[in-house]
Each structure stands twice: as C-alpha cells, then as structure tokens.
Protein backbone atom coordinates (compact mmCIF):
# COMPACT_ATOMS: atom_id res chain seq x y z
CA UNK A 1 29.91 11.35 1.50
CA UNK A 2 29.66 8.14 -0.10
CA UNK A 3 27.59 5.46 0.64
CA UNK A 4 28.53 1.48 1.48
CA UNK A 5 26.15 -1.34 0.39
CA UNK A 6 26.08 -4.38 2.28
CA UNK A 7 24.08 -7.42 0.78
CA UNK A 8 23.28 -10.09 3.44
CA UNK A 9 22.33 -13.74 2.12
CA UNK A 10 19.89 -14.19 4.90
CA UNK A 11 16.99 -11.80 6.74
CA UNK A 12 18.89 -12.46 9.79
CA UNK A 13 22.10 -11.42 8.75
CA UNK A 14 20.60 -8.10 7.26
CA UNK A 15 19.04 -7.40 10.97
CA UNK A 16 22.36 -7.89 12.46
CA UNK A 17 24.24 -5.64 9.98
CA UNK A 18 20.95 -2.96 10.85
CA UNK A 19 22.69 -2.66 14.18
CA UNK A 20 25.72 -0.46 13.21
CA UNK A 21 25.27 3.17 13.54
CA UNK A 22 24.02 4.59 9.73
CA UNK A 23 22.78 1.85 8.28
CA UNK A 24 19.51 1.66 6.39
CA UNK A 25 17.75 -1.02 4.54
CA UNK A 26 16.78 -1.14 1.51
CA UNK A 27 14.47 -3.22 -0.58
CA UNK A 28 13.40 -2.28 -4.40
CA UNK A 29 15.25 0.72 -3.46
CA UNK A 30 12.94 3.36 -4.94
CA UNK A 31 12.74 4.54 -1.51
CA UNK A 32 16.24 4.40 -0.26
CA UNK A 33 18.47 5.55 -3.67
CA UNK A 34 15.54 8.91 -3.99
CA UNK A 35 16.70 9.79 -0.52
CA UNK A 36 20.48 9.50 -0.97
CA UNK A 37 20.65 11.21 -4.33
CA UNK A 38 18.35 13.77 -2.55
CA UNK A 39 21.05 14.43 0.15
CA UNK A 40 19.85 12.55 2.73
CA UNK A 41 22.56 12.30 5.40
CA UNK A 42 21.02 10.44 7.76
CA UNK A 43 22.67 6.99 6.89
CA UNK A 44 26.05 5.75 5.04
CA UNK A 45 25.58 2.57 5.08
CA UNK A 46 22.90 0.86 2.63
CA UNK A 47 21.40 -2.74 3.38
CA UNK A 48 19.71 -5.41 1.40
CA UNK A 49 18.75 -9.25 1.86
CA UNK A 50 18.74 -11.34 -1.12
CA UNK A 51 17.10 -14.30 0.89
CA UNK A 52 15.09 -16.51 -1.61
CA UNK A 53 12.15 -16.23 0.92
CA UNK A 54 11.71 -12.75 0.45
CA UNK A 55 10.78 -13.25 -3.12
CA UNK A 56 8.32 -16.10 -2.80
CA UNK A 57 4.33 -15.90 -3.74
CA UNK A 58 2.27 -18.95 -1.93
CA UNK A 59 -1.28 -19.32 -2.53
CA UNK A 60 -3.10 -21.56 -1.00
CA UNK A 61 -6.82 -22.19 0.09
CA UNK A 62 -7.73 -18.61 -1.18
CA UNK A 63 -5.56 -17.03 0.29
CA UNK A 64 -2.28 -15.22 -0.31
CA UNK A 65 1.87 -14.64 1.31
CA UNK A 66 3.67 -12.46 -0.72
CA UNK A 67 7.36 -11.90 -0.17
CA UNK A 68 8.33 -8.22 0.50
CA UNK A 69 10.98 -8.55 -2.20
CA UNK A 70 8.31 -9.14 -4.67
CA UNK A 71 8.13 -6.52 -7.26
CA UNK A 72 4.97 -5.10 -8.71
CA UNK A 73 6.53 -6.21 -12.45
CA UNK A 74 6.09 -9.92 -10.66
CA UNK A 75 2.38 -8.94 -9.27
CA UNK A 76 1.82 -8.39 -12.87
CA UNK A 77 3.28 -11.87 -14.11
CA UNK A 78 1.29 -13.63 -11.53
CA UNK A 79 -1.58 -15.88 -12.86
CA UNK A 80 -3.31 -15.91 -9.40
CA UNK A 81 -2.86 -12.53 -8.51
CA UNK A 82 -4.24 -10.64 -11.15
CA UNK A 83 -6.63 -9.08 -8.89
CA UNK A 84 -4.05 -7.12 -7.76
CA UNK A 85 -2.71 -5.85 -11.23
CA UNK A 86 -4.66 -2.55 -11.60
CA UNK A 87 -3.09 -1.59 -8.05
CA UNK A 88 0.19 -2.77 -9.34
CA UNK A 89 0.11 -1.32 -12.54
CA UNK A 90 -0.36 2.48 -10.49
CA UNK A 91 3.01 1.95 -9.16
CA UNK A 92 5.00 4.15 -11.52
CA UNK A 93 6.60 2.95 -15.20
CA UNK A 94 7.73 -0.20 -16.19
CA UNK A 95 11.21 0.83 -15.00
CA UNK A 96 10.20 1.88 -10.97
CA UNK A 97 7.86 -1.59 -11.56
CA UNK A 98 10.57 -3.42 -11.95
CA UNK A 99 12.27 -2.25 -8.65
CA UNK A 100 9.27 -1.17 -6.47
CA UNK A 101 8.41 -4.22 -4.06
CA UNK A 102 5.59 -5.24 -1.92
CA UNK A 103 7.54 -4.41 1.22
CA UNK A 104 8.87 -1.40 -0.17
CA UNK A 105 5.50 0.22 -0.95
CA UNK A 106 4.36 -0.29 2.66
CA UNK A 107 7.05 2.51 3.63
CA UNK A 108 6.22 4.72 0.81
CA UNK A 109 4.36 8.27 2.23
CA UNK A 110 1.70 9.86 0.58
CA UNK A 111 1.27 10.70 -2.21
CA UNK A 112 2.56 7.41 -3.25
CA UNK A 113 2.24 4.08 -1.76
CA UNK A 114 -0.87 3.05 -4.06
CA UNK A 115 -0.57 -0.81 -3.39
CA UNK A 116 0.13 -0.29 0.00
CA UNK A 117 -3.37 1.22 -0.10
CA UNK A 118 -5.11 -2.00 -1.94
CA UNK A 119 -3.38 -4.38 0.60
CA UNK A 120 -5.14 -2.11 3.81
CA UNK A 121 -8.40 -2.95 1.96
CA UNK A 122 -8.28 -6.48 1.80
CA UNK A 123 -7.16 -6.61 5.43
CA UNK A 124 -3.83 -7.49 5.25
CA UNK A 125 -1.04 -9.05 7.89
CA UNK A 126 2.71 -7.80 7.78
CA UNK A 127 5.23 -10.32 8.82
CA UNK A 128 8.37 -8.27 10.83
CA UNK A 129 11.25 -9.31 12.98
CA UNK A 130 8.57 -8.36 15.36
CA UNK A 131 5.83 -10.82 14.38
CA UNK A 132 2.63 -10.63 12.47
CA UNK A 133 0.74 -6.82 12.83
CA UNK A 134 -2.77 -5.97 11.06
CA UNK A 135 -1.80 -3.55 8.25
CA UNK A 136 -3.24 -0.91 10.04
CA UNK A 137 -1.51 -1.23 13.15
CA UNK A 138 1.77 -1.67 11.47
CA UNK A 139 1.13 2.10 9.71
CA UNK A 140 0.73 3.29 13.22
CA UNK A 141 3.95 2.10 13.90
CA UNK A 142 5.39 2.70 10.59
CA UNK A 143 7.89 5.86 11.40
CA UNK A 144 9.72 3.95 14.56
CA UNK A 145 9.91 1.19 11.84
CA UNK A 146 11.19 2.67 8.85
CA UNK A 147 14.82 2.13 7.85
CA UNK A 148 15.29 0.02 10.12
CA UNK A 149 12.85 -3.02 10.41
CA UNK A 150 12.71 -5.49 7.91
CA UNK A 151 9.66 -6.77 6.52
CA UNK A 152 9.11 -10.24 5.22
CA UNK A 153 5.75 -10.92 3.93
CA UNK A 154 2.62 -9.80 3.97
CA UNK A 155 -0.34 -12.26 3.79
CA UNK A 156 -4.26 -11.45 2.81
CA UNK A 157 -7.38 -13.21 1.85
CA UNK A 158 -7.75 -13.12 -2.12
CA UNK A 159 -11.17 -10.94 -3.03
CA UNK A 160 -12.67 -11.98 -5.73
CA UNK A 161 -12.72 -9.63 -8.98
CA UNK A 162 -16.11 -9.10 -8.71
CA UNK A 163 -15.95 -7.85 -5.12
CA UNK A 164 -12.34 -5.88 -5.41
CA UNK A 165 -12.40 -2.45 -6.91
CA UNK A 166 -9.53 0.16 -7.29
CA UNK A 167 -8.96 3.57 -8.09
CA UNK A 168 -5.84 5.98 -8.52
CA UNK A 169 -6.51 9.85 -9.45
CA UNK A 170 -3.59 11.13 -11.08
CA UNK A 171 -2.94 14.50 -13.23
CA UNK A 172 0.14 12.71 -15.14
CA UNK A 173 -0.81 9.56 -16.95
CA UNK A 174 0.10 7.01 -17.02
CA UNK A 175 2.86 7.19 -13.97
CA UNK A 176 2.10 10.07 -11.97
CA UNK A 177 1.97 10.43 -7.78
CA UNK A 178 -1.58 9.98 -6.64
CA UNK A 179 -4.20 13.06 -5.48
CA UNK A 180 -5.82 10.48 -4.06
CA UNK A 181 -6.16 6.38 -4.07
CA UNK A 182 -8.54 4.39 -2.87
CA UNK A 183 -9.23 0.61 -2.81
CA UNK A 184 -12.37 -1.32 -1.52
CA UNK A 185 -13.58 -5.01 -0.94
CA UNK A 186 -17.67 -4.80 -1.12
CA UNK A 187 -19.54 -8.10 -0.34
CA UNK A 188 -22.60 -8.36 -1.41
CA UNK A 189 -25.54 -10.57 -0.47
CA UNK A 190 -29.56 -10.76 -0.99
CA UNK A 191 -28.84 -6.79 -2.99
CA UNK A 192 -27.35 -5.09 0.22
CA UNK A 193 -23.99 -4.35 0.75
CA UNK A 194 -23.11 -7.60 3.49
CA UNK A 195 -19.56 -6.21 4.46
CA UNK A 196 -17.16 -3.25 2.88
CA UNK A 197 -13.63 -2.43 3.64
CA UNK A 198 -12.54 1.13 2.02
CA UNK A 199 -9.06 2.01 2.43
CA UNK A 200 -8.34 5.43 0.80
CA UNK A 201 -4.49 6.72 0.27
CA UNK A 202 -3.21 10.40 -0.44
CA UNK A 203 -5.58 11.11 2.19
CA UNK A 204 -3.29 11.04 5.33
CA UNK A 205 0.21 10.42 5.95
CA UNK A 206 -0.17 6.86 4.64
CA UNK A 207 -3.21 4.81 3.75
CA UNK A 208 -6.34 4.68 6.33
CA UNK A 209 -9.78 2.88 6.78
CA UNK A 210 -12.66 4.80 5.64
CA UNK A 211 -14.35 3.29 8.91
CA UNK A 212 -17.12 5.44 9.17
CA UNK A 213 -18.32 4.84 5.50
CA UNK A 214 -17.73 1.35 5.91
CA UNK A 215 -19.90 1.20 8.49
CA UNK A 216 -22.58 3.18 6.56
CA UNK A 217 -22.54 0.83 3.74
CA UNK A 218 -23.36 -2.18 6.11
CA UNK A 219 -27.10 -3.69 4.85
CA UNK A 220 -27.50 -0.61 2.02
CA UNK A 221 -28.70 -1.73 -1.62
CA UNK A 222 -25.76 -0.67 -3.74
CA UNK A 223 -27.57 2.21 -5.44
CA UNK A 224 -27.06 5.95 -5.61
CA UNK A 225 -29.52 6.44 -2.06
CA UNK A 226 -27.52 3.53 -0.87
CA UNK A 227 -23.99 4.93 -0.74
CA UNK A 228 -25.53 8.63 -0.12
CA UNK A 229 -24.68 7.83 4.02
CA UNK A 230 -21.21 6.84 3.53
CA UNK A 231 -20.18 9.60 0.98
CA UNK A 232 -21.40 12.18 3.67
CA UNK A 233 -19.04 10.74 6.08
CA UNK A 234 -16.02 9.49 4.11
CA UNK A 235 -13.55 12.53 4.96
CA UNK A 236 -13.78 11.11 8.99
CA UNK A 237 -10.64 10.05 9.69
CA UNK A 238 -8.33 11.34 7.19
CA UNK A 239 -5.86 14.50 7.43
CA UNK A 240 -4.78 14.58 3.68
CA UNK A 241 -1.49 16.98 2.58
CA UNK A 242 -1.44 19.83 0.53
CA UNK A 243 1.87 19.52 -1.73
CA UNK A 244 2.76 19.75 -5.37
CA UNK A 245 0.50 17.60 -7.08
CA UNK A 246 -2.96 19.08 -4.77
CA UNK A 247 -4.18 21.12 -1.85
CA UNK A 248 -5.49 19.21 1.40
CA UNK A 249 -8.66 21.25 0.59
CA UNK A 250 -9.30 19.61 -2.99
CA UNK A 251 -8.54 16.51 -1.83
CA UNK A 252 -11.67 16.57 0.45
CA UNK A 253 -13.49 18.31 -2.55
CA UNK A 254 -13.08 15.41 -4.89
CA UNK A 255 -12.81 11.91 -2.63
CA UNK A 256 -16.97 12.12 -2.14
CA UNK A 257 -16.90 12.11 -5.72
CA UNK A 258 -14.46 9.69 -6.79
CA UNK A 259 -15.44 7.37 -3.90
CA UNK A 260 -19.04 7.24 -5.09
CA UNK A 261 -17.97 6.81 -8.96
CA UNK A 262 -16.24 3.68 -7.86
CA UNK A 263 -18.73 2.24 -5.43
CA UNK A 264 -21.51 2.44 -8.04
CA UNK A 265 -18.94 0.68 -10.92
C-alpha cells in the first residue's frame, strides 16, 4: 500500500487534514518514514506543516522557545544554545541530525529520544493544540498524543554550562541507541547542592525524573559522601526495557555508576 503526503502551509491546516481516517504527522520524519518502511499499516496518509513558526529559536531574558521543526543540525549552529550541543550531538549521524527535530525527539521511545531526555531536565514546557503541558506531564500523555497531535514549541530556562551536565552510554560510537541517558541541572550555592533536576532516559518507556535522588541531593556538598544518598535511590521510579542493545537488569547495574561519574564531573 502506498502512502500519500500532504504538506499543509499552516499548523492549523495540518490539524484539520489530521482528521481524516489514516493520517499521521510527521515532523523530521525519522520517526514516521522507520515505521512505514517497517510495515506499519496503521496510517496511509503522511502529514507535515512547513509553517515558518515551527522552525523559529527566540531567546530572550535567559530563557529559550524552540520550534518543534528545529533540527538538532540547527541546535548545533546555534550561538546561544550551545548548551544543548552535547545532547544534540547524541542524536544519531550528521544525516538523522539533519532530519531529527526538537518535536520529533519528544515522541521518540526508548532507547532513543536522548534530547528529549536533556529538555525533562531543565524543566521544560511543550506547546500543543492543547496548550502548554510540563514535559513530564506531556510524556504521561504521550501515547494518546502520538501521530496525531502536533507540537509547536517547547520553551525552557537556559542552565548555565557550568550547572548543565549530560551523558549518553552507548556500545556503537559515535551514533548508536542509548543503554541509558541521563541529563541533570545541579545548582550550587555556599558548597551544597541548592537544587538538582536528574532526568534519566533508556530507563523507562520514555525519559523520567530521578525524583527521589533529586531530593537526596538537596543541601549535600558535592562530594563522593554527598551523592552516596541519591545513588542508593536513583533506580525509584524507573521500569527500564530489556531489548537489543541491553537487559532491564544491566541497566539498573550500571545507572548508580554512570549517574555518580557524572555528578562528581
């Protein structure tokens, strides 16, 4: 069966054309063109937005909108977003970098979605024909969502660098799936941690809060008997897959470790 594209001009054209019976939307299309040449014969009819809004970047006042149309290549090319580049650069090669976008990735499940992962950390908003949702809330919605919602934007305070750290665990460099990803914002004040928000990916069906180490962090010295609480807790929460690139059960083995590596970085 073949499939039909149908490019709207405007986001509100696209969610009209979304209506018919089949039709799926499709941003980068990483997602969508996988699926068809996979077999998937859930929908014949592919749809895509080229509205120039989707593909803006504003920053302003510290922080930052960034169209869902935006591709990681452009994250990359961005002057006032290279904060972001080491969880752009773990989206695939240059050639999936250059399709991948920032909407995209939010629909991406485990083990990929790595960006989608860095945005959760630094608390991000997600802009829908539905209105703003917390990043988190918008995952718990995510499978009613997917294929047929359309997200605009997303919008997030910029960390700084010193405060933003990132980390993807991969067996195939430079490009391959994740075993596990994780992202975190640490504040720090007077030697103590002030604030921390973990977000860890691979580690469920899409990216979570590492809540309970967060919360461990809160007023600990950023040492090795500092982050000893929140290591012992991180796994609460998360439900992480066994597939081809690692068992659920190494998963849990290794996060403690990698988690702690990049706390104390």
């Amino acid at each position: 069966m073949g499939l039909t594209l149908q490019t709207c001009a405007t986001v509100a054209e696209a969610r009209s054309a979304l209506k018919t019976a089949g039709a799926r939307y499709m941003g980068g299309g990483t997602l969508v063109v996988r699926a068809a040449n996979e077999g998937d014969l859930t929908f014949s009819t592919v749809v895509r937005a080229v509205d120039p809004a989707l593909s803006g970047v504003e920053v302003r006042d510290g922080r930052a909108r960034i169209g869902a149309s935006v591709t990681m290549s452009a994250i990359l090319a961005h002057p006032e977003l290279q904060v972001l580049a080491p969880a752009a650069r773990a989206v695939g090669g240059p050639a999936v970098r250059n399709m991948a976008t920032v909407g995209g990735n939010l629909f991406a499940h485990a083990p990929y979605g790595d960006f989608a992962a860095a945005l959760l950390a630094l608390d991000a908003v997600v802009s829908t024909e539905e209105g703003e949702l917390p990043l988190d809330a918008f995952f718990e919605r995510r499978d009613r969502l997917e294929g047929t919602a359309i997200v605009t934007s997303v919008a997030f305070t910029l960390p700084s660098p010193e405060s933003f750290r990132f980390l993807k665990v991969s067996r195939v460099h430079p490009k391959g799936a994740a075993v596990l990803t994780i992202a975190a914002d640490l504040r720090e004040e007077a030697g103590v941690i002030a604030s921390a928000r973990i977000a860890l990916g691979a580690m469920a069906a899409h990216p979570v809060r590492a809540r309970a180490a967060e919360a461990a962090l809160a007023g600990r010295p950023r040492t090795r008997e500092g982050v000893a609480d929140a290591l012992a807790v991180a796994l609460e929460g998360t439900d992480p897959p066994t597939d081809a690139i690692a068992s659920a059960w190494y998963r849990r083995e290794v996060l403690p470790v990698h988690l702690g590596r990049l706390l104390l970085s």
